[in-house]
C-alpha atoms as a PDB file:
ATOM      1  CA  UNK A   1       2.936 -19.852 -16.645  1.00  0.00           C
ATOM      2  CA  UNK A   2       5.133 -22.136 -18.587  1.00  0.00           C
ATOM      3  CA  UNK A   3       6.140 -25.266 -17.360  1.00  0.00           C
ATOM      4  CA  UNK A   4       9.917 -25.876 -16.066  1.00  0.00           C
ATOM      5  CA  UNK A   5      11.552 -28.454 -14.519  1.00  0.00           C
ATOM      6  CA  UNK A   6      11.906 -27.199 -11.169  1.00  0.00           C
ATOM      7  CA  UNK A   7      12.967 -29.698  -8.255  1.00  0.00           C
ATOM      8  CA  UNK A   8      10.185 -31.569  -6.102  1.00  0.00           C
ATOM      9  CA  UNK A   9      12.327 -30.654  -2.893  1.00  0.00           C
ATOM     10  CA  UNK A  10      13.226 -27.134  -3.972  1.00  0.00           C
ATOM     11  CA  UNK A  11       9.240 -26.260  -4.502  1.00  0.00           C
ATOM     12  CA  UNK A  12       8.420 -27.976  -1.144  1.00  0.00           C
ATOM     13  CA  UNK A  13      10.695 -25.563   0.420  1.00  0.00           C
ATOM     14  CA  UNK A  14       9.623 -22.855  -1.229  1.00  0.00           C
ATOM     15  CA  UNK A  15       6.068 -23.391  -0.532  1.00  0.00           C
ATOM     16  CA  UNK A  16       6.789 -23.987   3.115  1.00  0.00           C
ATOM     17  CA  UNK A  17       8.807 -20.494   3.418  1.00  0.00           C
ATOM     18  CA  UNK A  18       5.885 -18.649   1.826  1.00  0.00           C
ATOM     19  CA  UNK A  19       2.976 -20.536   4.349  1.00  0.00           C
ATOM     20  CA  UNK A  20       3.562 -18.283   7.303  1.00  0.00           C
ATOM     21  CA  UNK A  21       0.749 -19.814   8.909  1.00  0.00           C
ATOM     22  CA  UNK A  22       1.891 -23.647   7.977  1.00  0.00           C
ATOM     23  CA  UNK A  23      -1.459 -24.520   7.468  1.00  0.00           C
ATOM     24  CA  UNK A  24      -0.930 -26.383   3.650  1.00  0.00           C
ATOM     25  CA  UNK A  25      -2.264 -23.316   2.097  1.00  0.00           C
ATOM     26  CA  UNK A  26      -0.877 -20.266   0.899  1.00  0.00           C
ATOM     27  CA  UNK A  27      -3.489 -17.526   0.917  1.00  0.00           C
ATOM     28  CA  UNK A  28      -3.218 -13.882  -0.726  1.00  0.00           C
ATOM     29  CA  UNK A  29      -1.533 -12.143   2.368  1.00  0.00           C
ATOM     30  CA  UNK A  30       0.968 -14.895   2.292  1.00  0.00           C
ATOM     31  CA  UNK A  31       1.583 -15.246  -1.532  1.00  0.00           C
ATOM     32  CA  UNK A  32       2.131 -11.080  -1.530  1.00  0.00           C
ATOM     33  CA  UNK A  33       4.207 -10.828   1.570  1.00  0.00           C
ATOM     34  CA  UNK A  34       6.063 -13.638  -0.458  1.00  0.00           C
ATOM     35  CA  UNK A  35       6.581 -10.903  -3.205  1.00  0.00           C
ATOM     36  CA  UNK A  36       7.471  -8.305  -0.888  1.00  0.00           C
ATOM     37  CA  UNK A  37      10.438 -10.459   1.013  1.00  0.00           C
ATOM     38  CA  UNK A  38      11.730 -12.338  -2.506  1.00  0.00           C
ATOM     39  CA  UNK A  39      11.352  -9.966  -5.407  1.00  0.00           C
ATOM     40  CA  UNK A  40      12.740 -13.138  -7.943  1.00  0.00           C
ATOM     41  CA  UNK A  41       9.599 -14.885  -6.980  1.00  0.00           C
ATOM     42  CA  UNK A  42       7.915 -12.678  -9.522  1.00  0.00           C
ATOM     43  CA  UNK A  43      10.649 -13.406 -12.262  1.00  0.00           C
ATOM     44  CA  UNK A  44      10.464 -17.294 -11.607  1.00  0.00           C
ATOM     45  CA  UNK A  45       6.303 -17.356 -12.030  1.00  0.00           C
ATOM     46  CA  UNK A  46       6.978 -14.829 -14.969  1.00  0.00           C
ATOM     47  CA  UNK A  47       5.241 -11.994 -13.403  1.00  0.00           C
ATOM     48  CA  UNK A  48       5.510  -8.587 -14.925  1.00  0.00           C
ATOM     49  CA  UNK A  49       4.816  -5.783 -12.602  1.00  0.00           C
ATOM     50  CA  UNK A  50       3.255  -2.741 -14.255  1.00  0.00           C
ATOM     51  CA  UNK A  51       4.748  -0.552 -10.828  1.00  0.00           C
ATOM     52  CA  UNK A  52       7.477  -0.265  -8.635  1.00  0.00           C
ATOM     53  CA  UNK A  53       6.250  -1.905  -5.734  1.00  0.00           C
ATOM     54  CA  UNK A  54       4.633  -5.141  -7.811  1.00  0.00           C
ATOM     55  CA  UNK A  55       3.181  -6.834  -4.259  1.00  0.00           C
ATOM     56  CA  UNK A  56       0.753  -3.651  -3.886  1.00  0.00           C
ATOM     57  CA  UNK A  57       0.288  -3.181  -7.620  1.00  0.00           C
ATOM     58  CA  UNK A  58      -2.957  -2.672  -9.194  1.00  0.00           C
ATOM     59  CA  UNK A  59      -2.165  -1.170 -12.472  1.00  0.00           C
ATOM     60  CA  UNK A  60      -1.591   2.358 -11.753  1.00  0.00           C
ATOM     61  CA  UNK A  61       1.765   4.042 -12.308  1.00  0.00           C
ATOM     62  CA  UNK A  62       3.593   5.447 -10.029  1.00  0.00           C
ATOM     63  CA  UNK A  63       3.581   9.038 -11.372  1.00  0.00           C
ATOM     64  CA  UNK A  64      -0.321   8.725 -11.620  1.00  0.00           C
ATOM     65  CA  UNK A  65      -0.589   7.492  -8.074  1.00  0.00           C
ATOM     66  CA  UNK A  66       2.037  10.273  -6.672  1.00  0.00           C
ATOM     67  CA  UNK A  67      -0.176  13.056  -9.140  1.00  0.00           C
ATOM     68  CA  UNK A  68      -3.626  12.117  -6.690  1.00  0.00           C
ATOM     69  CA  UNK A  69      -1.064  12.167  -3.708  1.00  0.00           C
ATOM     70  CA  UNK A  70      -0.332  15.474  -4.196  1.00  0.00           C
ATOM     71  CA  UNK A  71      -3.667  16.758  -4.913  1.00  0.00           C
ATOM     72  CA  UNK A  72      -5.458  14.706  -1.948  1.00  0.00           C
ATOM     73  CA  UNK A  73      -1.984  16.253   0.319  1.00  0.00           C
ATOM     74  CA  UNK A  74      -2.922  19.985  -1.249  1.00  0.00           C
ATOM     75  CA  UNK A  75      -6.500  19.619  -0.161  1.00  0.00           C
ATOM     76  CA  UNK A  76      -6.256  18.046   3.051  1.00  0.00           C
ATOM     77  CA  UNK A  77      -3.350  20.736   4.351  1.00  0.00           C
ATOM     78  CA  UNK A  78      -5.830  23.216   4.781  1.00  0.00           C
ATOM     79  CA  UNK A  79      -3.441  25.384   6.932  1.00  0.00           C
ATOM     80  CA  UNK A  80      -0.528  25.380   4.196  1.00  0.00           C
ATOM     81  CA  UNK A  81       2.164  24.281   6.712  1.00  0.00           C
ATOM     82  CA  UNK A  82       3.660  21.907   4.356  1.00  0.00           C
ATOM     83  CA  UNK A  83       2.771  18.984   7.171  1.00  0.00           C
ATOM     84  CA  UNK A  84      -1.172  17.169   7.618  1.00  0.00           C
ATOM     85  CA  UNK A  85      -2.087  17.739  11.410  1.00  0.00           C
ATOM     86  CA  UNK A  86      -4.308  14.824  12.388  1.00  0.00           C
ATOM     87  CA  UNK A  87      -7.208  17.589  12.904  1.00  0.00           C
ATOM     88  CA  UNK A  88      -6.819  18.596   9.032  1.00  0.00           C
ATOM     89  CA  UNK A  89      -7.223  14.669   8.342  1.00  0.00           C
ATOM     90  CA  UNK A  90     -10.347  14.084  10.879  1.00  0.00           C
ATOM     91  CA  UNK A  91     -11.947  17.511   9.356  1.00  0.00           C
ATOM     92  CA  UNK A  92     -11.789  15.595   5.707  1.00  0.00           C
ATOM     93  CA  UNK A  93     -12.758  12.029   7.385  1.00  0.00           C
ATOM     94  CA  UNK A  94     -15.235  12.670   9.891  1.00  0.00           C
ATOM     95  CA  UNK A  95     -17.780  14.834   7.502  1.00  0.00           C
ATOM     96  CA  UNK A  96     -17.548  11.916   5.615  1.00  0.00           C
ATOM     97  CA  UNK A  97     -18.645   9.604   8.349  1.00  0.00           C
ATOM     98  CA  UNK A  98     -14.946   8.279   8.962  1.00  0.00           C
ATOM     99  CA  UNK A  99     -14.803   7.137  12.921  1.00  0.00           C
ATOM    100  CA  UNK A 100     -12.525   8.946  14.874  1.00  0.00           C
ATOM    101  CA  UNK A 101     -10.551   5.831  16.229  1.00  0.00           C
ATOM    102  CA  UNK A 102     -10.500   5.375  12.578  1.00  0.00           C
ATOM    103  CA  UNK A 103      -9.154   8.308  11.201  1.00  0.00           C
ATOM    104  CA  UNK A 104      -6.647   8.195  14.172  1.00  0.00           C
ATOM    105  CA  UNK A 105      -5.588   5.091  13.028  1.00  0.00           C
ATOM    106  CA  UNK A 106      -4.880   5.853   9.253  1.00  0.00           C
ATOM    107  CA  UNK A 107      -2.917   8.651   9.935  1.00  0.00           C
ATOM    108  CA  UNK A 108      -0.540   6.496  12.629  1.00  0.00           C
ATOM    109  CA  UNK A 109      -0.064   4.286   9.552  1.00  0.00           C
ATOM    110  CA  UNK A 110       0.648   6.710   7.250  1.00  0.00           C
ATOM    111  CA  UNK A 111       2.955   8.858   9.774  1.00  0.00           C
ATOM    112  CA  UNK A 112       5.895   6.884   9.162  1.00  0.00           C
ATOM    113  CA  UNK A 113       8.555   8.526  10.916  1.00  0.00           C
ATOM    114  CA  UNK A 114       6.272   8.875  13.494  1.00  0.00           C
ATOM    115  CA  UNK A 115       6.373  12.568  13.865  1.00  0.00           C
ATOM    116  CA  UNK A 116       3.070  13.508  14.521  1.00  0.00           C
ATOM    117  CA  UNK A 117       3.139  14.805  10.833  1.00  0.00           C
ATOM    118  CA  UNK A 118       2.551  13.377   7.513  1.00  0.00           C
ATOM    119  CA  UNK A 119       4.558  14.815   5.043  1.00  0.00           C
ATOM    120  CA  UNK A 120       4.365  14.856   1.494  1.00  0.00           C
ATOM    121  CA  UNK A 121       6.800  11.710   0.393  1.00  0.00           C
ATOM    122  CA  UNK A 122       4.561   9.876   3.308  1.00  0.00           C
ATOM    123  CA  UNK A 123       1.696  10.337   1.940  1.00  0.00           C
ATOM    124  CA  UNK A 124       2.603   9.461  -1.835  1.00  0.00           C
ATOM    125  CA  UNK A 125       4.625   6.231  -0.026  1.00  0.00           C
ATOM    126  CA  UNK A 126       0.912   5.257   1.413  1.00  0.00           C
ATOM    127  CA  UNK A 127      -0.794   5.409  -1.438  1.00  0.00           C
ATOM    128  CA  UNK A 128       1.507   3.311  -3.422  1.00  0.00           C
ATOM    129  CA  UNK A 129       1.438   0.728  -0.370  1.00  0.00           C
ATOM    130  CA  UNK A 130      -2.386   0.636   0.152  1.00  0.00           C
ATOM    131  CA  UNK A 131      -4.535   0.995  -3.011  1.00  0.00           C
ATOM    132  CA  UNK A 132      -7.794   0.806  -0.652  1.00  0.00           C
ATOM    133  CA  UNK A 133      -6.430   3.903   1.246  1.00  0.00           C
ATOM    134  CA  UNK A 134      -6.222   5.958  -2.583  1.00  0.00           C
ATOM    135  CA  UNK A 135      -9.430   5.391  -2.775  1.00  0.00           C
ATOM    136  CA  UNK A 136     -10.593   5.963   0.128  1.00  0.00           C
ATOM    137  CA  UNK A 137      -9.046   9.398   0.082  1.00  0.00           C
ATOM    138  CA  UNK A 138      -8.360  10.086  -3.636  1.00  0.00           C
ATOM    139  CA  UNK A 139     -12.911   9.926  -3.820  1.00  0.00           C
ATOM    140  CA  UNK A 140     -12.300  13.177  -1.993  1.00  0.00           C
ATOM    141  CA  UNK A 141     -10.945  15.152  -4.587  1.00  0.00           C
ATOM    142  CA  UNK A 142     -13.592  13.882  -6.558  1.00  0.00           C
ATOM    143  CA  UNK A 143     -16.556  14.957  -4.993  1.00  0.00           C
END
């Protein structure tokens, strides 16, 4: 980062808007949420995000991350309806030891519009969000 001349006061407040928990420190879930709410954060601290959501971003594009969305979505709707039923998801998760309360869980997050469905653009929108949950899932096409 290159040095600037930025005001005392102004970085005070700044810091004190991004420590949510007002504690004197500003921790990773703070600093990204910080990201999230104030995208010219990232172009004041010179920050060059390689995706379009540069608070999840781990150096995958977008077009790669949607390409495993699509293939994980293919595999897991195993009835073709164009929709994951949470029993297509729990008969991918629980053969791999998932817990149920688990697997019930993830797809609640990932159901969005809280349908009872996950449809395709939901799925690609959770994998861009949570990198852990690409993983978790994308290992399936791999295997």
């Amino acid at each position: 980062m290159n040095e600037r001349d930025y005001d005392a006061e102004l970085v005070d407040k700044i810091f004190a808007g991004i420590d949510a928990a007002k504690d004197g420190v500003i921790d990773a879930d703070e600093l990204r949420s910080a990201f999230v709410k104030f995208p010219t954060l990232c172009k004041a601290i010179e920050v060059k995000p390689r995706s379009v959501w540069a608070a999840m971003d781990d150096g995958a594009a977008e077009e790669e991350i949607f390409a495993v969305a699509d293939e994980v979505f293919t595999m897991v709707d195993t009835d073709k309806s164009g929709d994951i039923q949470v029993f297509e998801l729990k008969a991918l998760l629980l053969a791999d030891d998932w817990e149920d309360a688990l697997v019930e869980k993830v797809f609640t997050g990932i159901d969005f519009d809280a349908s009872g469905e996950i449809d395709r653009g939901e799925l690609r929108t959770a994998f861009v969000k949570h990198p852990s949950l690409r993983s978790a899932l994308g290992k399936q096409i791999k295997a």
